[in-house]
Each structure stands twice: as structure tokens, then as C-alpha cells.
PDB file of N, CA and C in Angstrom:
ATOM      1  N   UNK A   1      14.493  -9.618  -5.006  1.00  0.00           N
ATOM      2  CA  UNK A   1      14.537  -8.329  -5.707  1.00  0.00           C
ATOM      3  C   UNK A   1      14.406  -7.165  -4.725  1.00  0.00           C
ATOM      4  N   UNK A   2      14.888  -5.798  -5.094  1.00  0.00           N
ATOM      5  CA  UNK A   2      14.041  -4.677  -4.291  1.00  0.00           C
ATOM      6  C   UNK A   2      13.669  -3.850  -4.404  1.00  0.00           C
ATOM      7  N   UNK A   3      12.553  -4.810  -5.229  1.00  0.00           N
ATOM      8  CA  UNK A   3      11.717  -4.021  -5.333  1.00  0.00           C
ATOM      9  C   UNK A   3      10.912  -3.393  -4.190  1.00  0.00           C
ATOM     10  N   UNK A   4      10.231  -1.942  -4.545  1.00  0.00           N
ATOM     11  CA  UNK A   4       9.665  -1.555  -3.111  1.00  0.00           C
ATOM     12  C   UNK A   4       8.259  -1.387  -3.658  1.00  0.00           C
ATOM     13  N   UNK A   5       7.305  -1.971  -3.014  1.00  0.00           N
ATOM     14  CA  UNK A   5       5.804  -2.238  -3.716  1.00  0.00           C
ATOM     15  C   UNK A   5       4.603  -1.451  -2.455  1.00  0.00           C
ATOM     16  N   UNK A   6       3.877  -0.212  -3.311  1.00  0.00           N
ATOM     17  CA  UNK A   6       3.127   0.276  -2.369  1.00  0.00           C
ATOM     18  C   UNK A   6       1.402  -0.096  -3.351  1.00  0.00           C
ATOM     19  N   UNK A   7       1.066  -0.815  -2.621  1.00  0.00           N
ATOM     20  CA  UNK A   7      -0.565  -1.023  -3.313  1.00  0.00           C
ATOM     21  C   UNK A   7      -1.369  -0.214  -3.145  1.00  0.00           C
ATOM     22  N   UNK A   8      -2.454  -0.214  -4.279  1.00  0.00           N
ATOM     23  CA  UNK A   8      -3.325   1.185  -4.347  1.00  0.00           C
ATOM     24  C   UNK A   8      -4.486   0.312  -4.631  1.00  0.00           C
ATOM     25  N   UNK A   9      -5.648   0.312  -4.473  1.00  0.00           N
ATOM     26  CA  UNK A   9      -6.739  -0.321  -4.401  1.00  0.00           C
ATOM     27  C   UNK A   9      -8.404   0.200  -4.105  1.00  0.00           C
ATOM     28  N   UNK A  10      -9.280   0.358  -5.318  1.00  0.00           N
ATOM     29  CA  UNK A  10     -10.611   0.384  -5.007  1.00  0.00           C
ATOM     30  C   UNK A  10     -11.217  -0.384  -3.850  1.00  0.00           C
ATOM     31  N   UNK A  11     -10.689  -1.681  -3.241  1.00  0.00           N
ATOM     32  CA  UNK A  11     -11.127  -2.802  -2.575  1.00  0.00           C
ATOM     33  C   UNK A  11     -10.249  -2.660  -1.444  1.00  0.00           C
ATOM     34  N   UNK A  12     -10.875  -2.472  -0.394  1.00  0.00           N
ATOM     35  CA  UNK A  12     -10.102  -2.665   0.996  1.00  0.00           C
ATOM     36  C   UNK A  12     -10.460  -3.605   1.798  1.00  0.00           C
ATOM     37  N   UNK A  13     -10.900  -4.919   1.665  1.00  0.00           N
ATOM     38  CA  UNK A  13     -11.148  -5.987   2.043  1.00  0.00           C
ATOM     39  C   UNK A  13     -10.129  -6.515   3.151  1.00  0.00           C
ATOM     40  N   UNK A  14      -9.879  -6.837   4.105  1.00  0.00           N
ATOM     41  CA  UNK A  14      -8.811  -6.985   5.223  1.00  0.00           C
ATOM     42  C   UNK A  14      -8.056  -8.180   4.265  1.00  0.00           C
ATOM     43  N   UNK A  15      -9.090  -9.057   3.924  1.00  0.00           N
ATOM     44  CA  UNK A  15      -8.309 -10.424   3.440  1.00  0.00           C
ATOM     45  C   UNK A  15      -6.991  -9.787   1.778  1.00  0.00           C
ATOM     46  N   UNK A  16      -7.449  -9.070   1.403  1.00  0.00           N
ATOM     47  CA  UNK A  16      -6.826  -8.560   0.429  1.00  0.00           C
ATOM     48  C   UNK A  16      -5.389  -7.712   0.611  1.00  0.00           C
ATOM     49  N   UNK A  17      -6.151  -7.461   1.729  1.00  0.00           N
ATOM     50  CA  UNK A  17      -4.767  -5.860   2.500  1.00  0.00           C
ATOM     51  C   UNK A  17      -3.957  -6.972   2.922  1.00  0.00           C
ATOM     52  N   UNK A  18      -3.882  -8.352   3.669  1.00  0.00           N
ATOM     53  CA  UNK A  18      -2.841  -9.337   4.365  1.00  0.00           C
ATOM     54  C   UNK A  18      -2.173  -9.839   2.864  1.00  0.00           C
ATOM     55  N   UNK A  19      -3.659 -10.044   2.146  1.00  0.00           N
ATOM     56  CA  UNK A  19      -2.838 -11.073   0.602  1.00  0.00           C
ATOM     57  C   UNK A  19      -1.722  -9.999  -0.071  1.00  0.00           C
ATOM     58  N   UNK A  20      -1.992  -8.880  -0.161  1.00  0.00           N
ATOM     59  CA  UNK A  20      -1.026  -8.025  -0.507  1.00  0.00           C
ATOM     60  C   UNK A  20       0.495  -7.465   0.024  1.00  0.00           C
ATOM     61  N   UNK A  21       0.358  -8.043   1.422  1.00  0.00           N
ATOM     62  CA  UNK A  21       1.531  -7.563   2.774  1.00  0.00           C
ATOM     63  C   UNK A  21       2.225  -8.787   2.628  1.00  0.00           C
ATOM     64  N   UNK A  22       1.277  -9.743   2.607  1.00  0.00           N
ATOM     65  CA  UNK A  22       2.497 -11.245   2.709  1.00  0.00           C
ATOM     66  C   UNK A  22       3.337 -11.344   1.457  1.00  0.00           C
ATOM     67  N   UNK A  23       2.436 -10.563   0.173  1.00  0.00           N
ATOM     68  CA  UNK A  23       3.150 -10.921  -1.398  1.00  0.00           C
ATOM     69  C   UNK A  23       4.358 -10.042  -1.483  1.00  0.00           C
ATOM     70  N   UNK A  24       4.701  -8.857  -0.013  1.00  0.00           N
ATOM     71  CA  UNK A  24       5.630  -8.228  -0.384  1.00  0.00           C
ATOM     72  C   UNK A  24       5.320  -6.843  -0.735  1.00  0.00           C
ATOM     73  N   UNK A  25       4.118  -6.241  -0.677  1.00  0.00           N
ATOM     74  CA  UNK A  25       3.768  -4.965  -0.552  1.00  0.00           C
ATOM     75  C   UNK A  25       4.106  -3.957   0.577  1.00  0.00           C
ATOM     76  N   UNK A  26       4.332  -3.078   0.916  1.00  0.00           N
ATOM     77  CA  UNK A  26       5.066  -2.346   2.286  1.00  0.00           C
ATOM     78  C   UNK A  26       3.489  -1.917   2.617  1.00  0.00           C
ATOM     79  N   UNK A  27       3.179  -1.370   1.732  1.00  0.00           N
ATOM     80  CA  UNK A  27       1.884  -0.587   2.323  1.00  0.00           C
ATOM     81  C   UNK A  27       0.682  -0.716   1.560  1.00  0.00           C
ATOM     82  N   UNK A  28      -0.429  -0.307   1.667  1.00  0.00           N
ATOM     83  CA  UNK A  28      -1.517  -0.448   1.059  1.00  0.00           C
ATOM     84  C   UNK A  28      -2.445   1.015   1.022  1.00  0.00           C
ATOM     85  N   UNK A  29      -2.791   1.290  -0.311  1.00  0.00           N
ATOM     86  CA  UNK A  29      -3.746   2.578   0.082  1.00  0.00           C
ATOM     87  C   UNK A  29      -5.096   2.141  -0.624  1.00  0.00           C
ATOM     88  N   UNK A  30      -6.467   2.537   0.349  1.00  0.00           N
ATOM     89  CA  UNK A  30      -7.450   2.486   0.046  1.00  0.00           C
ATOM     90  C   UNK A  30      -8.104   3.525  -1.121  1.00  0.00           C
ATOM     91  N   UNK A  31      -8.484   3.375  -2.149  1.00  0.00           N
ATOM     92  CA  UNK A  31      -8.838   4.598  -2.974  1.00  0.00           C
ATOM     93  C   UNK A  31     -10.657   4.473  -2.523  1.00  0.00           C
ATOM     94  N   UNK A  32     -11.121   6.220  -2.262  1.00  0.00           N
ATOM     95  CA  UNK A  32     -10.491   6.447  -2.684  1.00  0.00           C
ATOM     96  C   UNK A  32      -9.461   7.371  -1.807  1.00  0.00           C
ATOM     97  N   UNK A  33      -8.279   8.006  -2.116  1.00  0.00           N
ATOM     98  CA  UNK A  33      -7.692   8.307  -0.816  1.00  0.00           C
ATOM     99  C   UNK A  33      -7.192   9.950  -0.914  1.00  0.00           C
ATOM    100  N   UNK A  34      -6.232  10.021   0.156  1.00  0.00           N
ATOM    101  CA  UNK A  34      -6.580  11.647   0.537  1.00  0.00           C
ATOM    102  C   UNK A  34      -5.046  11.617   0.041  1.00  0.00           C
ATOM    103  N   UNK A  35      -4.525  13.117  -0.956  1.00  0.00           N
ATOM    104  CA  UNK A  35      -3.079  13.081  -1.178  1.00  0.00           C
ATOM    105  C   UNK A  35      -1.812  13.140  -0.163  1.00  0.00           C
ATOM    106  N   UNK A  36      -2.467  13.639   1.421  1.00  0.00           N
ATOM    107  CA  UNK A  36      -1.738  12.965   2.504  1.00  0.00           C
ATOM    108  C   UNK A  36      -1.173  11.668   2.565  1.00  0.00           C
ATOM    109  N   UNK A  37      -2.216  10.985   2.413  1.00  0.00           N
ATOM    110  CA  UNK A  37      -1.813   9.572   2.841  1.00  0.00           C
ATOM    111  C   UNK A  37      -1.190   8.838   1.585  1.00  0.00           C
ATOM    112  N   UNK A  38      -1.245   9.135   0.346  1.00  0.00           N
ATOM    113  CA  UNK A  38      -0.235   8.677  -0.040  1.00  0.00           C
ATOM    114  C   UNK A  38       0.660   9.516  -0.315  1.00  0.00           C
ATOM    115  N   UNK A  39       1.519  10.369   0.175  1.00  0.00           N
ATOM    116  CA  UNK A  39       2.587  10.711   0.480  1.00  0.00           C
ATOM    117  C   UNK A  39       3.490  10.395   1.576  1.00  0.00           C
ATOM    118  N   UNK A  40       2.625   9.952   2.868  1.00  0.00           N
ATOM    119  CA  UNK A  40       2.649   8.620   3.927  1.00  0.00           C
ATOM    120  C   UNK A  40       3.021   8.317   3.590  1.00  0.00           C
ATOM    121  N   UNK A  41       2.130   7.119   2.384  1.00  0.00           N
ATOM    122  CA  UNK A  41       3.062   5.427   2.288  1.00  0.00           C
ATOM    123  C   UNK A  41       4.166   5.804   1.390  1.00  0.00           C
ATOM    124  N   UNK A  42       4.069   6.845   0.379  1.00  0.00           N
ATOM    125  CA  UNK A  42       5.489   6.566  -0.461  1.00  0.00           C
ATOM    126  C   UNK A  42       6.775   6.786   0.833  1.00  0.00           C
ATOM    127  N   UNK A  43       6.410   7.844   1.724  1.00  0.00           N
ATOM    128  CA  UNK A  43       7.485   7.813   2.345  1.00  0.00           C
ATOM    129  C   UNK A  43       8.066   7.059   3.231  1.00  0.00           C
ATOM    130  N   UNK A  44       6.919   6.220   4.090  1.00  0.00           N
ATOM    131  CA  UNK A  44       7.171   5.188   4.355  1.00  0.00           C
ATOM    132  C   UNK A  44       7.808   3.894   3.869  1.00  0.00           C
ATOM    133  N   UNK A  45       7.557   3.411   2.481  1.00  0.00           N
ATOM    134  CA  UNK A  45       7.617   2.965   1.563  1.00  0.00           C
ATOM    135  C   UNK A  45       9.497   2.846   1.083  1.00  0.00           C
ATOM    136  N   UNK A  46      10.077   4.205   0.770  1.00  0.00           N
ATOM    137  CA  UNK A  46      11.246   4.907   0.042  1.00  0.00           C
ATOM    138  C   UNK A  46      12.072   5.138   1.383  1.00  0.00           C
ATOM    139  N   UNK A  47      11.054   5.210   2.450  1.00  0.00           N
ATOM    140  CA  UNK A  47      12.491   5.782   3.405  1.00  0.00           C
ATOM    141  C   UNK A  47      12.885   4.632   4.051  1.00  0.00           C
TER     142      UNK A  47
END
């Protein structure tokens, strides 16, 4: 699929941030977070 998957998460656990990257997530944001950084990952993410 392509889908494009950016995770958002109360829990920033390293083991969680890999379980989420290997399932196909581009990026990961820690909440709680700054509206910089996710404008980062979407663009990272979309571009």
C-alpha cells in the first residue's frame, strides 16, 4: 500500500519507536510535542 504513516505517541520507549519504524511508520512524534516538529515529520513524511 502507500500508505504514508507518521506516529504520534504519549510513550517514547526506544523499543516502541523501532516496533513502529519496522511496521512501516516514516516517523515518530513524542507527545508531548512542539508544533515545529510535527510539521517536520509531516514534511518529511509527504515530501
Amino acid at each position: 500500500p502507500a500508505a504514508r504513516i507518521l506516529m504520534c505517541s504519549a510513550m517514547g520507549q526506544q523499543a516502541l519507536v523501532q516496533e513502529a519504524i519496522q511496521a512501516g511508520a516514516r516517523d515518530f512524534v513524542v507527545k508531548p510535542f512542539q508544533p515545529s516538529r510535527v510539521l517536520e515529520a509531516v514534511q518529511r513524511v509527504l515530501g
